[in-house]
Protein backbone atom coordinates (compact mmCIF):
# COMPACT_ATOMS: atom_id res chain seq x y z
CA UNK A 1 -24.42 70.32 57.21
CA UNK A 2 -20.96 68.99 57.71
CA UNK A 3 -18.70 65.68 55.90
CA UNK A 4 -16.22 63.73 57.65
CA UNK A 5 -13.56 62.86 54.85
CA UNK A 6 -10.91 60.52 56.01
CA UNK A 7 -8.13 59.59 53.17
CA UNK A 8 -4.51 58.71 53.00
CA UNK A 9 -1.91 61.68 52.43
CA UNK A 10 2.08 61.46 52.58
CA UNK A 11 1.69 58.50 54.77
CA UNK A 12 -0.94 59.35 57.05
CA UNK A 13 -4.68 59.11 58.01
CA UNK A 14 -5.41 62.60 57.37
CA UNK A 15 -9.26 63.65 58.55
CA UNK A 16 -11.83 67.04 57.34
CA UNK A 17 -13.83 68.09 58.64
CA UNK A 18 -16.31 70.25 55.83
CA UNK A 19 -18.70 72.54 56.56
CA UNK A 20 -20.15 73.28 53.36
CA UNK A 21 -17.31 74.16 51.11
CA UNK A 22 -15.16 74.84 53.82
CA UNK A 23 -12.70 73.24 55.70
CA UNK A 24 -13.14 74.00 59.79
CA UNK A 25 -10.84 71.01 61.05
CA UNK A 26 -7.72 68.53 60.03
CA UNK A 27 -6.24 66.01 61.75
CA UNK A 28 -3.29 63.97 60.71
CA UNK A 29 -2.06 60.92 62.45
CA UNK A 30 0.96 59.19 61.32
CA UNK A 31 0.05 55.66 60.56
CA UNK A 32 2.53 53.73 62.81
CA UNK A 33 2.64 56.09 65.63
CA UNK A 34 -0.20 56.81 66.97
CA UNK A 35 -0.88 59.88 69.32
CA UNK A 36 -1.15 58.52 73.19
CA UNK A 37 -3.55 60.98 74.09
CA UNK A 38 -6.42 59.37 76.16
CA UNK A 39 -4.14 56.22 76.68
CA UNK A 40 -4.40 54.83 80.20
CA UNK A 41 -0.96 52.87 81.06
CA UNK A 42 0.20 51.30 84.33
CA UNK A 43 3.23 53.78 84.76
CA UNK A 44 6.25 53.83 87.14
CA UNK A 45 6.92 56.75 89.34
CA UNK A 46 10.32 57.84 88.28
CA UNK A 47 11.79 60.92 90.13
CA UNK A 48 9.72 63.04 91.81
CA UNK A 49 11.04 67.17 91.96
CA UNK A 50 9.59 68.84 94.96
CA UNK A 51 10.62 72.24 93.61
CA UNK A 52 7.38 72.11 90.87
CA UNK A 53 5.75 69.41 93.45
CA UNK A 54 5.94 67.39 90.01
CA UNK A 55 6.75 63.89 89.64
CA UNK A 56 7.97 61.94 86.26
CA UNK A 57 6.25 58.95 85.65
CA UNK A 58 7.50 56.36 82.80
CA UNK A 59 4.71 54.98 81.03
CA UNK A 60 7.01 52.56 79.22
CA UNK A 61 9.56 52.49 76.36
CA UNK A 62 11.19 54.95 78.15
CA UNK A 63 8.42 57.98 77.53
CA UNK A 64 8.12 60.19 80.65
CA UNK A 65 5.01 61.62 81.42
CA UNK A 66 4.47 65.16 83.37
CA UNK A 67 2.09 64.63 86.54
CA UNK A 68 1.70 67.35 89.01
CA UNK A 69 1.01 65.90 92.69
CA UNK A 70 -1.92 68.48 93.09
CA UNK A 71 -3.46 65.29 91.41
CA UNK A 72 -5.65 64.02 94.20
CA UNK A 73 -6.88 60.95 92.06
CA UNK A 74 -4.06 58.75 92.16
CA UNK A 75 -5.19 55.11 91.50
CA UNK A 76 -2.21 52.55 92.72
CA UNK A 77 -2.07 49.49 90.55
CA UNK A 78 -2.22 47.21 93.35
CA UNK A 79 -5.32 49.43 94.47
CA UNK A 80 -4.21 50.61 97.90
CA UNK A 81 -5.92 53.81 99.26
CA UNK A 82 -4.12 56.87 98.60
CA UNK A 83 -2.76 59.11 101.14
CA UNK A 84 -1.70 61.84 99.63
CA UNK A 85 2.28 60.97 98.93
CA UNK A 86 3.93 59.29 96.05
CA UNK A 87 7.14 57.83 96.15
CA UNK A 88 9.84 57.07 93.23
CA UNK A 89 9.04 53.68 92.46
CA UNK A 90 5.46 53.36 93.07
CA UNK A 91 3.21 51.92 89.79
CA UNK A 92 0.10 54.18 89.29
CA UNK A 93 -2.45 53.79 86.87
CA UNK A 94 -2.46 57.43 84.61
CA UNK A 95 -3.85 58.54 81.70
CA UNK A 96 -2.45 61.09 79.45
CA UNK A 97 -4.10 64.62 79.43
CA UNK A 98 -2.11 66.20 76.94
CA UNK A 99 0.12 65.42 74.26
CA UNK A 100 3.68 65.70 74.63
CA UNK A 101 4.45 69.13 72.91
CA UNK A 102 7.68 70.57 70.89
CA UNK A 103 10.19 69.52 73.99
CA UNK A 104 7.68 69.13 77.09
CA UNK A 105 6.36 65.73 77.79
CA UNK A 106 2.61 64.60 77.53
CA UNK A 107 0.79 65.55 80.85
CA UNK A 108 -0.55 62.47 83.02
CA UNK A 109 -3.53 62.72 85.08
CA UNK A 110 -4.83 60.34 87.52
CA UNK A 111 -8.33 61.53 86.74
CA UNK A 112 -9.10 58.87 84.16
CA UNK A 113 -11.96 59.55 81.65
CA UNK A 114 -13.85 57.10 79.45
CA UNK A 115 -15.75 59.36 76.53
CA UNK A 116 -18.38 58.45 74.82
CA UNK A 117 -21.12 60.07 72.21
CA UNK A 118 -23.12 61.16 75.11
CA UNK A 119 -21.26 60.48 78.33
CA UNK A 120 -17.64 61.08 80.19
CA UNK A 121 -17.27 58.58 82.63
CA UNK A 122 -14.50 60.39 85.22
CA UNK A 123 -12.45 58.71 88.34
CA UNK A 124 -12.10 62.26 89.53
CA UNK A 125 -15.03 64.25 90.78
CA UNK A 126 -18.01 62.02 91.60
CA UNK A 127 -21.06 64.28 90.80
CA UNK A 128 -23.04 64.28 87.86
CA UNK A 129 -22.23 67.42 85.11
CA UNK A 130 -23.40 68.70 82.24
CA UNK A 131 -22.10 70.50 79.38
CA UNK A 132 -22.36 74.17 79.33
CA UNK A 133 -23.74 74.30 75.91
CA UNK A 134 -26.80 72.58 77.01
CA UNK A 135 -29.38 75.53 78.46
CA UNK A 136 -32.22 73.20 78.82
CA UNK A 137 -32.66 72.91 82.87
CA UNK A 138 -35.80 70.79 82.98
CA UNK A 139 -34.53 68.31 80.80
CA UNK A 140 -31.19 68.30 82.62
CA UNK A 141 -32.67 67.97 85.93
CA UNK A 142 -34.78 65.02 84.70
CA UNK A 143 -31.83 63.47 83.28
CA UNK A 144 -30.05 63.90 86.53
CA UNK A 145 -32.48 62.33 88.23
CA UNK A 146 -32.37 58.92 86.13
CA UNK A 147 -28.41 58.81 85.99
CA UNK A 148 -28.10 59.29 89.93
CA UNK A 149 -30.58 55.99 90.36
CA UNK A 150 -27.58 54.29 88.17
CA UNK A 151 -24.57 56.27 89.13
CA UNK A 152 -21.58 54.32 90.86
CA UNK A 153 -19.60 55.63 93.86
CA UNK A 154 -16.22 54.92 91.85
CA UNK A 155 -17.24 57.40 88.99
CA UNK A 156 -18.52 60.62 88.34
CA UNK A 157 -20.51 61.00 84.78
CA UNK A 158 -20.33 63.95 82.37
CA UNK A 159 -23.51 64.72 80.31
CA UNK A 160 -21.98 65.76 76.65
CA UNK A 161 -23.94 68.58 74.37
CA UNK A 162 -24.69 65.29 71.95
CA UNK A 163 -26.59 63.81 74.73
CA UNK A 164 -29.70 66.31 74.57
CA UNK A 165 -32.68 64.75 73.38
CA UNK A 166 -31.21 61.51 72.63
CA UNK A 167 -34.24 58.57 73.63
CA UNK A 168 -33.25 57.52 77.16
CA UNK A 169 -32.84 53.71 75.67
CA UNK A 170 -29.90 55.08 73.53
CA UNK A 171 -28.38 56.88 76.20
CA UNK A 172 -28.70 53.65 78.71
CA UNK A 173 -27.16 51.46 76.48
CA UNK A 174 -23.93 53.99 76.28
CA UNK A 175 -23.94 54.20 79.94
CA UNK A 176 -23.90 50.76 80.49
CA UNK A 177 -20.62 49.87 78.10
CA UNK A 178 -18.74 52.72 79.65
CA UNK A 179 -19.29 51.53 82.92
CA UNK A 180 -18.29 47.90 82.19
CA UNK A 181 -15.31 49.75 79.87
CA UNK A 182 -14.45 51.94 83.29
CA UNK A 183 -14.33 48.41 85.20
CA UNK A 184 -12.29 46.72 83.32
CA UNK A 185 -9.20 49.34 83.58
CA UNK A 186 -9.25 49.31 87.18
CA UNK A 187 -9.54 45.52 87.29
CA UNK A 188 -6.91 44.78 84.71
CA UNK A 189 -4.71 47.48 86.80
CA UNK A 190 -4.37 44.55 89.43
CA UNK A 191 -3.30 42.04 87.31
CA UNK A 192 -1.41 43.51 84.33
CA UNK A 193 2.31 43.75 84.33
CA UNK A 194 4.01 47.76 84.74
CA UNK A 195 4.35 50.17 81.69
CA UNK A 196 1.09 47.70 80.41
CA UNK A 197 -1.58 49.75 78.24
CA UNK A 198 -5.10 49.41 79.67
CA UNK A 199 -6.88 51.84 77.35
CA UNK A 200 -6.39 52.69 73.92
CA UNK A 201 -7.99 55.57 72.58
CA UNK A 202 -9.61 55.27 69.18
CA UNK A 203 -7.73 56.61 65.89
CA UNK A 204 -8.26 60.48 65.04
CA UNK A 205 -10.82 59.90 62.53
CA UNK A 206 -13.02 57.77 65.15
CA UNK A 207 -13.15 60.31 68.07
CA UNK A 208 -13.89 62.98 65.15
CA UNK A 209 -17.25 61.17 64.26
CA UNK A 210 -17.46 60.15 67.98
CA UNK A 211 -17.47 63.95 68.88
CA UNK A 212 -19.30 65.37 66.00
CA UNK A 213 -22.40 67.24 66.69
CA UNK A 214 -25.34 64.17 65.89
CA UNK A 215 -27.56 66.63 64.11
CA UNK A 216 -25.28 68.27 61.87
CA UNK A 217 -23.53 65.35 60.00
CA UNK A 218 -24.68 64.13 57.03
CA UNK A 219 -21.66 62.00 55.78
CA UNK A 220 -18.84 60.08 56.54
CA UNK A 221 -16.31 59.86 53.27
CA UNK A 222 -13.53 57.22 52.62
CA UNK A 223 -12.23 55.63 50.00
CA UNK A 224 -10.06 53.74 51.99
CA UNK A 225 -10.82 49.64 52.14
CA UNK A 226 -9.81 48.95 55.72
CA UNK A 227 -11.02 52.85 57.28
CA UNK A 228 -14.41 51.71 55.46
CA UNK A 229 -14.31 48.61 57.48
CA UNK A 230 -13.39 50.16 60.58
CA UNK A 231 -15.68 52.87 60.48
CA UNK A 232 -18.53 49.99 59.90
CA UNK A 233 -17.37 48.06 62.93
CA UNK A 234 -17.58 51.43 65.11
CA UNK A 235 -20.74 52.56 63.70
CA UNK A 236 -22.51 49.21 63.73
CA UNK A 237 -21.19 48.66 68.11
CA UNK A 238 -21.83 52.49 69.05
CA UNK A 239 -23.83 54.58 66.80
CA UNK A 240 -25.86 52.19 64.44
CA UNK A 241 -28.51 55.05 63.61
CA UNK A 242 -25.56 56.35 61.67
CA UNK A 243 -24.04 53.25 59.79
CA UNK A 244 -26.94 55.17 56.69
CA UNK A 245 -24.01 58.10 56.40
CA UNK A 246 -21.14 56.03 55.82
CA UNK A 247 -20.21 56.54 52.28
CA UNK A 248 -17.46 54.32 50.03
CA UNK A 249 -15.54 56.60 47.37
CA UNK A 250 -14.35 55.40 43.86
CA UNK A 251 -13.08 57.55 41.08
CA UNK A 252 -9.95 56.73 39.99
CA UNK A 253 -10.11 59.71 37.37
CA UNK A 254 -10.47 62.09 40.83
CA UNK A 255 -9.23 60.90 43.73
CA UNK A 256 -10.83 62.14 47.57
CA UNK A 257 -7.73 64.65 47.85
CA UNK A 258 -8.01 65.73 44.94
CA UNK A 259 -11.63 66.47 44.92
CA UNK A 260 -11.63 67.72 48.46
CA UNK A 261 -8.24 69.96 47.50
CA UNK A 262 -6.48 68.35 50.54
CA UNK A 263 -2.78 69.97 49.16
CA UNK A 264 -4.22 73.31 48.88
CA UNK A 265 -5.83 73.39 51.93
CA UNK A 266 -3.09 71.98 54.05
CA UNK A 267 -0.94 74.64 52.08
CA UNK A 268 -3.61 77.60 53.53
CA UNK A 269 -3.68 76.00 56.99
CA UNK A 270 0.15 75.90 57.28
CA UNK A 271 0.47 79.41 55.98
CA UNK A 272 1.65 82.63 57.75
CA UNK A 273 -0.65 85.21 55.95
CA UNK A 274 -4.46 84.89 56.02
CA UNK A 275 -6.31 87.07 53.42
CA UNK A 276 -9.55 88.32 54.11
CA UNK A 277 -12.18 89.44 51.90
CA UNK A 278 -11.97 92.92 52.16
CA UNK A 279 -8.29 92.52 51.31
CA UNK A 280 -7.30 93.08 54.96
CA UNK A 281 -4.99 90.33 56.28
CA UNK A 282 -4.25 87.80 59.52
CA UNK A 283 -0.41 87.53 60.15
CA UNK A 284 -0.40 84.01 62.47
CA UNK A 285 2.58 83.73 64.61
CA UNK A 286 2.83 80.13 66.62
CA UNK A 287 5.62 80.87 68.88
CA UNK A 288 7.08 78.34 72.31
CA UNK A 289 5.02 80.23 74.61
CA UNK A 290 1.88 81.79 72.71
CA UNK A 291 0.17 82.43 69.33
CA UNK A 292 0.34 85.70 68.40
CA UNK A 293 -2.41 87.17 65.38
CA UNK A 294 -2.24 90.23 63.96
CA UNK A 295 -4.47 92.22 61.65
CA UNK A 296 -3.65 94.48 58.99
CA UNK A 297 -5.98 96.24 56.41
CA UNK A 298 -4.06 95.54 53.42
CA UNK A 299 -5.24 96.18 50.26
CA UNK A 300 -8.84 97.14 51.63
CA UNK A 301 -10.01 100.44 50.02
CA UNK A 302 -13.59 100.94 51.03
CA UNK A 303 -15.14 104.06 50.85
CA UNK A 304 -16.58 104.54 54.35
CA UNK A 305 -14.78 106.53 56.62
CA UNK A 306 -11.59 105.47 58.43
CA UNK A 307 -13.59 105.04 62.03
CA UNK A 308 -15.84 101.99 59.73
CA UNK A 309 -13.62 100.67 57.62
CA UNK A 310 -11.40 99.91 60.70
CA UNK A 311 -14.40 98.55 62.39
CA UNK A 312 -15.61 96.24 59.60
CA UNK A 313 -11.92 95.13 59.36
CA UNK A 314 -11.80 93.65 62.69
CA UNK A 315 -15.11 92.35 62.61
CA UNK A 316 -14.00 90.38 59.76
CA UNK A 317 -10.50 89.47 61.08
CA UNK A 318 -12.92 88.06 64.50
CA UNK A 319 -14.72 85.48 62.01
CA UNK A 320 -11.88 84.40 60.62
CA UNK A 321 -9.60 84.41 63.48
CA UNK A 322 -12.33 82.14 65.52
CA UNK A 323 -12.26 79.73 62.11
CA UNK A 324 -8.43 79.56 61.66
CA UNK A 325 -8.26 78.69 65.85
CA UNK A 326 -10.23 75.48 65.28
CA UNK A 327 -8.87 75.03 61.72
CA UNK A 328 -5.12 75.06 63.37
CA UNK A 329 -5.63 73.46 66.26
CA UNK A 330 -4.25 77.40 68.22
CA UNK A 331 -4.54 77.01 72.14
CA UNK A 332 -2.81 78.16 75.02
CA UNK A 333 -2.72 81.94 75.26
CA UNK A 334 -3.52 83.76 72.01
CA UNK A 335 -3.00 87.49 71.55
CA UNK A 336 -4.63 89.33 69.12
CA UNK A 337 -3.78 92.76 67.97
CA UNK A 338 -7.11 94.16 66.17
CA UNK A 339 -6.16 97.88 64.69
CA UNK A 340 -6.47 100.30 66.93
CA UNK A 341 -10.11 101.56 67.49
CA UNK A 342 -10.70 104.74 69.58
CA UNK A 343 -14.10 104.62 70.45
CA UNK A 344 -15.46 102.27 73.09
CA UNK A 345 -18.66 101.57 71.46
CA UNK A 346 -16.57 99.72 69.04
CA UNK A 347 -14.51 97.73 71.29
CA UNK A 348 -17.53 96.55 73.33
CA UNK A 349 -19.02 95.34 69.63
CA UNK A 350 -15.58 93.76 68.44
CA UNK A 351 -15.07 91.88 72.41
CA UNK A 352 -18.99 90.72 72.18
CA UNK A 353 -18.62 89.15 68.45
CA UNK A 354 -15.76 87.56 69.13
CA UNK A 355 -17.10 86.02 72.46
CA UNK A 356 -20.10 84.78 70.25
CA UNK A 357 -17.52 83.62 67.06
CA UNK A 358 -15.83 81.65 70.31
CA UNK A 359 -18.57 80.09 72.34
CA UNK A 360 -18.99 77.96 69.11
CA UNK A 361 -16.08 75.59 68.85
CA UNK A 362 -16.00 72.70 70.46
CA UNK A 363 -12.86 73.18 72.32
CA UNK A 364 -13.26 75.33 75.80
CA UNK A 365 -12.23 79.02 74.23
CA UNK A 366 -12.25 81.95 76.01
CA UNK A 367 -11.80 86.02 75.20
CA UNK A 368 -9.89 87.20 78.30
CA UNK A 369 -9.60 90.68 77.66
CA UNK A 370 -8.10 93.76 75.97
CA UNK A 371 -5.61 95.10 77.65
CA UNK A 372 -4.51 99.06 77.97
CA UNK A 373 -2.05 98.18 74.62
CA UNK A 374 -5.52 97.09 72.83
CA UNK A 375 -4.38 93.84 72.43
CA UNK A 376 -6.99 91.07 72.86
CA UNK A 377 -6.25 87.65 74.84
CA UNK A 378 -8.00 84.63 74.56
CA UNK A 379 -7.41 81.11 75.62
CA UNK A 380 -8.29 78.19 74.25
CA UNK A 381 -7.89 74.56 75.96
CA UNK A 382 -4.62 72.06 75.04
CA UNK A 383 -5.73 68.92 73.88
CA UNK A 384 -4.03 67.64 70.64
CA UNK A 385 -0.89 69.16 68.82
CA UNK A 386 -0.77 72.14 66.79
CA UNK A 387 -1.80 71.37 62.95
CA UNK A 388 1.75 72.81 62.06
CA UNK A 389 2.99 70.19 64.47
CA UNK A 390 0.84 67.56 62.99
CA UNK A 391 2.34 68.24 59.95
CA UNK A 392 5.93 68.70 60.96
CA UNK A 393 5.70 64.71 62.41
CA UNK A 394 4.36 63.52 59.13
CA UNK A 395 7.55 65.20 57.15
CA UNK A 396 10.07 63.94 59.75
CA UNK A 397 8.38 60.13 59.71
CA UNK A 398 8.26 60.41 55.63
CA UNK A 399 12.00 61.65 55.71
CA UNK A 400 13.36 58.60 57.22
């Protein structure tokens, strides 16, 4: 069963996410400046650079925003049709995609989502999906059934894993304040001024008990007065069945980081060497372009012959590699360099257990291949920064 602990550190709302006695996620958002991923703005088409068929679009205080004109969901402000062509000066309503990373800026969409527990409300495509984790086809077809009776022809709805088995009152209810949520952006986008925010997406520690899977939590930590109250608030509008797991903290003799080791572990999570059990190793390597992982066996000295101990190795370095991903917040293209195994067998067992190690976190993640130099790729989906750049934000805002 997992706890969400959310505490103060160096000057931010830092957020765990334990399973067990382990750590398997951290966020860390700075207290006065706030990520603006999921924001929705009215933004200003700035220059647009037919070379990339890219256009910049300032979404105020002078942040540009990356949005490729592939984008066929462009909503003007002023809600005329669009025809396919944007020109510098136009005001579009966007939301951001990604966050602005190292020295690119935050990617804008014009597919604007509204998330909930159990639903993604979506501007883009207009059908009704489901997540991929949910296997269950008569329940989904039933379900599809009762949301196309109350789907809209300006949205398309998303069915989220958290959404399976969840009373059809509960997941009505949801349905209904994302659609008057949805509504409101696009109205307000007719009346609001340029650069104006229309949607604000909740803090870190919000969308992380937002997103949570609804069977597996069993607490919600703080010892934080006004994170208490706005936890309540959020619990008591959107997921009152939980408001029981909400949990105040007080021990001045040992404080939440201390008792949840919230130095140590940010000091494991930032580090370059990963020790295994066996006393094999993870070398992580976040460069501009990739993350590149390598495994060594260290001070492993097993008995079994050098064909097993290799294999158990990588087998190892695969469980821990898939935890440290999620842990780190890793995406983009990952390369992994497993030692060298000769036989196939083994290679078909390592590719297969990491798939499996993979399919489990909650961010799209996907083993590519291994290529003729035995090195393994994987993907994994950009959403929020890099832990390492988390961190590096904090230092920089404490610093001045």
């Amino acid at each position: 069963m997992n706890k969400l602990i959310i505490t103060r550190w160096n000057g931010s709302v830092i957020t765990l996410l334990q399973s067990g006695r382990e750590t398997v996620q951290v966020d860390i958002e700075p207290e006065n400046n706030r990520p603006v991923l999921g924001n929705i703005y009215i933004g200003k088409v700035n220059h647009i650079v037919k070379n990339i068929n890219a256009a910049f679009v300032d979404i105020g205080k002078g942040q540009m925003g990356y949005l490729s004109l592939n984008d066929a969901w462009i909503h003007f402000a002023d809600q005329r049709p669009y025809e396919g062509k944007l020109r510098q000066g136009d005001e579009i309503i966007v939301q951001v995609e990604r966050d602005a990373v190292k020295t690119k800026a935050p990617v804008l969409t014009g597919n604007l989502n509204i998330t909930g527990r159990y639903f993604v409300l979506t501007s883009g495509k207009k059908q009704i999906g489901f997540s991929t984790k949910i296997a269950d086809q008569a329940w989904k077809q039933e379900i599809k059934q009762d949301l196309e009776s109350r789907k809209e022809e300006s949205f398309g709805i998303i069915v989220r894993t958290n959404a399976y088995k969840v009373p059809k009152a509960e997941l009505e209810s949801e349905l209904v304040q994302l659609k008057k949520s949805f509504k409101n952006v696009l109205d307000n986008g007719k009346h609001r001024t340029c650069y104006s925010l229309l949607y604000s997406s909740a803090p870190s520690y919000l969308t992380g008990l937002r997103d949570s899977l609804k069977a597996s939590l069993e607490a919600v930590v703080t010892d934080e007065a006004d994170i208490y109250d706005a936890v309540k608030d959020y619990l008591v509008q959107y997921q009152p069945g939980d408001l029981r797991l909400l949990t105040w903290y007080e021990d001045r003799l040992l404080p939440l980081g201390k008792l949840y080791r919230i130095e140590k572990t940010m000091e494991e999570a930032l580090g370059k060497r990963v020790w295994l059990k066996s006393g094999g190793y993870l070398v992580i390597e976040p460069t501009e372009a990739l993350v590149v992982i390598d495994v060594n066996t260290g001070k492993y000295s097993g008995k079994k012959e050098h064909r097993e101990t290799i294999k158990k190795v990588n087998l190892e370095a695969a469980e821990e590699i898939g935890h440290q991903l999620r842990l780190r917040n890793l995406s983009g293209i990952i390369i992994i360099d497993f030692i060298d195994m000769e036989a196939e067998e083994d290679k078909r067992i390592l590719m297969e257990r990491l798939e499996e190690i993979v399919s489990k976190d909650p961010v799209k993640t996907t083993v590519v291949e291994m290529t003729k130099l035995n090195l393994v790729e994987v993907t994994r989906k950009k959403i929020r920064k890099p832990l390492y750049e988390q961190a590096l934000q904090m230092k920089e805002k404490v610093s001045l």
